[in-house]
PDB file of N, CA and C in Angstrom:
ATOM      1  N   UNK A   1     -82.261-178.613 118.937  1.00  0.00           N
ATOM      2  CA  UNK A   1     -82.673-178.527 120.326  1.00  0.00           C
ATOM      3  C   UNK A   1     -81.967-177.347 120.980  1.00  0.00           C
ATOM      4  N   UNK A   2     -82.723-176.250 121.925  1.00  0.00           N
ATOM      5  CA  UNK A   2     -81.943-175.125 122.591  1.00  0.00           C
ATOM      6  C   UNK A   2     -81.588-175.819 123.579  1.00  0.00           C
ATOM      7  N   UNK A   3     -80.657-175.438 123.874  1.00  0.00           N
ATOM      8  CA  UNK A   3     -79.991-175.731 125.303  1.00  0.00           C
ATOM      9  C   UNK A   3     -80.023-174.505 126.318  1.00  0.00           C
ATOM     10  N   UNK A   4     -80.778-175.080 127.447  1.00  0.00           N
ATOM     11  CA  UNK A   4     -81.084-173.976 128.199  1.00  0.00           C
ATOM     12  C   UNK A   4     -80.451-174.222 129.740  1.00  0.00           C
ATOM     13  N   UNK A   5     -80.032-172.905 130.471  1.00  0.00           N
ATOM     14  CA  UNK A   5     -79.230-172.577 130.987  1.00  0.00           C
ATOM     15  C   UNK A   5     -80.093-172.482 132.719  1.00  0.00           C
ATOM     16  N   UNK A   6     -79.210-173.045 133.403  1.00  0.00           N
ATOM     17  CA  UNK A   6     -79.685-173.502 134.704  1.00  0.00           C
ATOM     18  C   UNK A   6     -79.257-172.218 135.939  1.00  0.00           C
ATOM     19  N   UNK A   7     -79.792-172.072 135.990  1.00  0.00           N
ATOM     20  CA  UNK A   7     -79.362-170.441 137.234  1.00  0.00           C
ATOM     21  C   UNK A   7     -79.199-170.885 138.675  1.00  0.00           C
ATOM     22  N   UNK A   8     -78.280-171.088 139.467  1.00  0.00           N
ATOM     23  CA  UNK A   8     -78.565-171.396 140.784  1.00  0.00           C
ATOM     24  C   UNK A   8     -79.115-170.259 141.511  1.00  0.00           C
ATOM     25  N   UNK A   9     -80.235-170.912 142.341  1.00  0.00           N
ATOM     26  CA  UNK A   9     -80.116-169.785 143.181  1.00  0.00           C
ATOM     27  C   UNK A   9     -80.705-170.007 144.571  1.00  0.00           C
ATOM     28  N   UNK A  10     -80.364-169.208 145.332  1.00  0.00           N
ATOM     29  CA  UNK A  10     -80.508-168.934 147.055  1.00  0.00           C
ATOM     30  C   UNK A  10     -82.451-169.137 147.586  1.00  0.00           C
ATOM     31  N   UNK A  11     -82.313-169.624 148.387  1.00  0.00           N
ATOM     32  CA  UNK A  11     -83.615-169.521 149.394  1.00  0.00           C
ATOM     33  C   UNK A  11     -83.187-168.408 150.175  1.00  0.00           C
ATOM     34  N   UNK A  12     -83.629-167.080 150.093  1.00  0.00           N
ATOM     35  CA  UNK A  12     -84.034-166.303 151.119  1.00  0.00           C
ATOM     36  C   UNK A  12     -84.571-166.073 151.985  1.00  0.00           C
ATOM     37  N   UNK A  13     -84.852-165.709 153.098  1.00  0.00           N
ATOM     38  CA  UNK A  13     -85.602-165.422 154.286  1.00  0.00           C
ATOM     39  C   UNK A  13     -85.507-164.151 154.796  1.00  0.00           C
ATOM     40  N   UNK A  14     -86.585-163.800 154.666  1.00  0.00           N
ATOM     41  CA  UNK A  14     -86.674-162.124 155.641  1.00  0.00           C
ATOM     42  C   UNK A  14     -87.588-162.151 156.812  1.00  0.00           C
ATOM     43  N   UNK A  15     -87.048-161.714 157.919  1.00  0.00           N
ATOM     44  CA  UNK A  15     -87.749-161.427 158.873  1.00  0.00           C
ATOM     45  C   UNK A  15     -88.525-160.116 158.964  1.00  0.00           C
ATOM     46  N   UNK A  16     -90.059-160.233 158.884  1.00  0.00           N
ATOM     47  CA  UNK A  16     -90.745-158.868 158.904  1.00  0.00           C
ATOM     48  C   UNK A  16     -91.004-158.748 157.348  1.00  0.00           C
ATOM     49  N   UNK A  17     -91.329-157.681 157.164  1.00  0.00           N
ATOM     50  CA  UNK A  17     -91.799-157.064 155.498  1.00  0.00           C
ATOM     51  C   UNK A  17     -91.053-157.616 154.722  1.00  0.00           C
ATOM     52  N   UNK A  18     -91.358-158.071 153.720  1.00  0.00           N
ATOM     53  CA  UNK A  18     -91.004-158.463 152.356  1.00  0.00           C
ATOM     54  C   UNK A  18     -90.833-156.994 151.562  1.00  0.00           C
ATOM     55  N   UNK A  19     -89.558-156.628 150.950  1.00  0.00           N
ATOM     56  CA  UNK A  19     -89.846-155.512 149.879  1.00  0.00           C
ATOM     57  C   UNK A  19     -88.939-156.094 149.244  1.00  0.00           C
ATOM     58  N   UNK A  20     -88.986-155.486 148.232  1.00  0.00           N
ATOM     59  CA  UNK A  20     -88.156-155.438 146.629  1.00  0.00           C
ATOM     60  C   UNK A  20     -86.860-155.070 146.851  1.00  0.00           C
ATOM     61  N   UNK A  21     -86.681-153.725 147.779  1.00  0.00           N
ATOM     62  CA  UNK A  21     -85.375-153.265 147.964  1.00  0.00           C
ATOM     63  C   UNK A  21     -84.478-153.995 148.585  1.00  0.00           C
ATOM     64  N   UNK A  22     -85.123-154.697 150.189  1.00  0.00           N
ATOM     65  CA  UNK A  22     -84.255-155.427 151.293  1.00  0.00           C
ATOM     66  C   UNK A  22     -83.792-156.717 150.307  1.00  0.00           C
ATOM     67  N   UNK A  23     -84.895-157.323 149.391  1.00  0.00           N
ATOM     68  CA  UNK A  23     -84.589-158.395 148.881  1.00  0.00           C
ATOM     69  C   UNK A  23     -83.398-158.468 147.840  1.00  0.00           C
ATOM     70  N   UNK A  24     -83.218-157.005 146.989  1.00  0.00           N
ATOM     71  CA  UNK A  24     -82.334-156.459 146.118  1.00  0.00           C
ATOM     72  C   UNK A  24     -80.923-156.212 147.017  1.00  0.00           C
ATOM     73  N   UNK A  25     -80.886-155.729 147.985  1.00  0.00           N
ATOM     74  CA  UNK A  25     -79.909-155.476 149.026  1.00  0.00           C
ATOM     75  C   UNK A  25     -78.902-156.706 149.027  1.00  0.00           C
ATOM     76  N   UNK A  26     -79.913-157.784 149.640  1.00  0.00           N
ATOM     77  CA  UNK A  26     -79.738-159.340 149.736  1.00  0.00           C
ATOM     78  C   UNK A  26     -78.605-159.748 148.743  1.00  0.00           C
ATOM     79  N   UNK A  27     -79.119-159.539 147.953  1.00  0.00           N
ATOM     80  CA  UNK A  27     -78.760-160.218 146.529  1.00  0.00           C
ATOM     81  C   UNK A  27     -77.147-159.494 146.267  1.00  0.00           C
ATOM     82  N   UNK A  28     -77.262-158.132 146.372  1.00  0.00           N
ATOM     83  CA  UNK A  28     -76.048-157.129 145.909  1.00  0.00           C
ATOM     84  C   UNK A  28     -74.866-157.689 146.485  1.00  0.00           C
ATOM     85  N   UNK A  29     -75.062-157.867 148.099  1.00  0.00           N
ATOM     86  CA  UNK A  29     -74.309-158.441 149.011  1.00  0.00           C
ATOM     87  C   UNK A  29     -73.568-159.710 148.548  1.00  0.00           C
ATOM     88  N   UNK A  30     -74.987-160.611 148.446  1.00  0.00           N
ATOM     89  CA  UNK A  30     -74.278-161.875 147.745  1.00  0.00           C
ATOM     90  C   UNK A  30     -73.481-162.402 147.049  1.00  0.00           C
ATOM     91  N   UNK A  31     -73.880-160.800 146.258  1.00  0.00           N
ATOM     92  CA  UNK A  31     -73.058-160.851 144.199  1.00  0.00           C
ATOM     93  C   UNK A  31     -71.600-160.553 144.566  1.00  0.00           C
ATOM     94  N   UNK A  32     -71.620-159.691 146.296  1.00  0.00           N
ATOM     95  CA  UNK A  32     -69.881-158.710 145.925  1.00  0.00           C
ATOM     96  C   UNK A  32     -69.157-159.606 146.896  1.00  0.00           C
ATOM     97  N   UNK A  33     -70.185-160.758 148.024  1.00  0.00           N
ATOM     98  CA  UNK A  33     -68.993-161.866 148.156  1.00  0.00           C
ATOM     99  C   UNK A  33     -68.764-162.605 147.504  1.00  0.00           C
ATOM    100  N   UNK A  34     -69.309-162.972 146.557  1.00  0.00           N
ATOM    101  CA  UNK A  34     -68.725-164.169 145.403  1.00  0.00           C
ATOM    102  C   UNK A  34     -67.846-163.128 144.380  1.00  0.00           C
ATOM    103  N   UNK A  35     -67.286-162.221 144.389  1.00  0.00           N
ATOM    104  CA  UNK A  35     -66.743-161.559 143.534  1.00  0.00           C
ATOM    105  C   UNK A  35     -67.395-160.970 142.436  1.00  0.00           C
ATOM    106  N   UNK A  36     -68.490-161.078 142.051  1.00  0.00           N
ATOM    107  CA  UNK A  36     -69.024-160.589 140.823  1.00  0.00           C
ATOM    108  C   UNK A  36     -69.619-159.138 141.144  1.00  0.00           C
ATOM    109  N   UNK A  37     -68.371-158.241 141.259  1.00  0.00           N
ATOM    110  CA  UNK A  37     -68.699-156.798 141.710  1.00  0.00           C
ATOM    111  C   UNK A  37     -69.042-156.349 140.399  1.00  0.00           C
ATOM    112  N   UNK A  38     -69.053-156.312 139.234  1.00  0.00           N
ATOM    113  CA  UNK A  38     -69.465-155.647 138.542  1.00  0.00           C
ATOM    114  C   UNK A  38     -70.859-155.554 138.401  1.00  0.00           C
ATOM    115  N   UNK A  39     -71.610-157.286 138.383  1.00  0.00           N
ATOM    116  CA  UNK A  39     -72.741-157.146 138.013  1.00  0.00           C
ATOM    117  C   UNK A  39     -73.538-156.484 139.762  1.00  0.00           C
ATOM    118  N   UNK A  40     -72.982-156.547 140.763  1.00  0.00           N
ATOM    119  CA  UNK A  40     -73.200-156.037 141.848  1.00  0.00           C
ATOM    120  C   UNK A  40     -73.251-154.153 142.118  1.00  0.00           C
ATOM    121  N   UNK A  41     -72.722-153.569 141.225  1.00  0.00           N
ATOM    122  CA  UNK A  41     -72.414-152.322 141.021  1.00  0.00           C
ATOM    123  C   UNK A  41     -74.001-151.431 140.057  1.00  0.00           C
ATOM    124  N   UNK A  42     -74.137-152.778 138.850  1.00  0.00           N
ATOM    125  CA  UNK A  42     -74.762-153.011 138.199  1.00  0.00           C
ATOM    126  C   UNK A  42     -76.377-152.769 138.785  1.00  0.00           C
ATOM    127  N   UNK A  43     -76.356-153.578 139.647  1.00  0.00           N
ATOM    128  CA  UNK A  43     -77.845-153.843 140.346  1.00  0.00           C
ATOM    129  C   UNK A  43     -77.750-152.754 141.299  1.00  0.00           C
ATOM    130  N   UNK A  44     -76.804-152.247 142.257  1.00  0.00           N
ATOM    131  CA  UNK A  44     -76.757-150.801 142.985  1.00  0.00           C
ATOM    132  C   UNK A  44     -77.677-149.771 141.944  1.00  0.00           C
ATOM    133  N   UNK A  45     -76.530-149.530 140.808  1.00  0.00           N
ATOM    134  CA  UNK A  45     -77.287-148.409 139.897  1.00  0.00           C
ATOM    135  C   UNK A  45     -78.798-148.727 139.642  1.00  0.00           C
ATOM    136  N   UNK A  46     -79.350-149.446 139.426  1.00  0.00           N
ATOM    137  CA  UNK A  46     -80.718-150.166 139.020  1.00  0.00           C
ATOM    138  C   UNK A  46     -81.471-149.519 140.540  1.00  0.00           C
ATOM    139  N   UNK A  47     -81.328-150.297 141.126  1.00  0.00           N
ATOM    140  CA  UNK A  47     -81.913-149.717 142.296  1.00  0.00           C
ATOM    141  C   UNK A  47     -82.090-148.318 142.722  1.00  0.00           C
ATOM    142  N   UNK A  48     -80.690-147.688 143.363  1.00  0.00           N
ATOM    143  CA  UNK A  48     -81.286-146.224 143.229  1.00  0.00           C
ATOM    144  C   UNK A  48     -81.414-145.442 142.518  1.00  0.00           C
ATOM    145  N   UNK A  49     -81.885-146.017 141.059  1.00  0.00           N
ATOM    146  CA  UNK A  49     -82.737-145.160 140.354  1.00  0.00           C
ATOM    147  C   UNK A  49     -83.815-144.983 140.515  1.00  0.00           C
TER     148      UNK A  49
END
């Protein structure tokens, strides 16, 4: 049997336009108050590429 892996995650809300970026923004923020700056650094580079 695999054992599969449970992801928590956030209800977002945006006021106005929905994009990919504001929603990516969201997230970066999230990642560098919970401490996980790396993978937060991570998703920066991703983005402004």
């Amino acid at each position: 049997m695999v054992e599969s892996t449970r992801v928590r995650s956030k209800r977002l809300s945006f006021s106005g336009k929905k994009t990919l970026s504001s929603f990516m923004q969201v997230n970066i923020a999230s990642l560098r108050q919970s401490g996980k700056l790396r993978t937060s650094e991570t998703y920066r580079a991703t983005l402004n590429s």
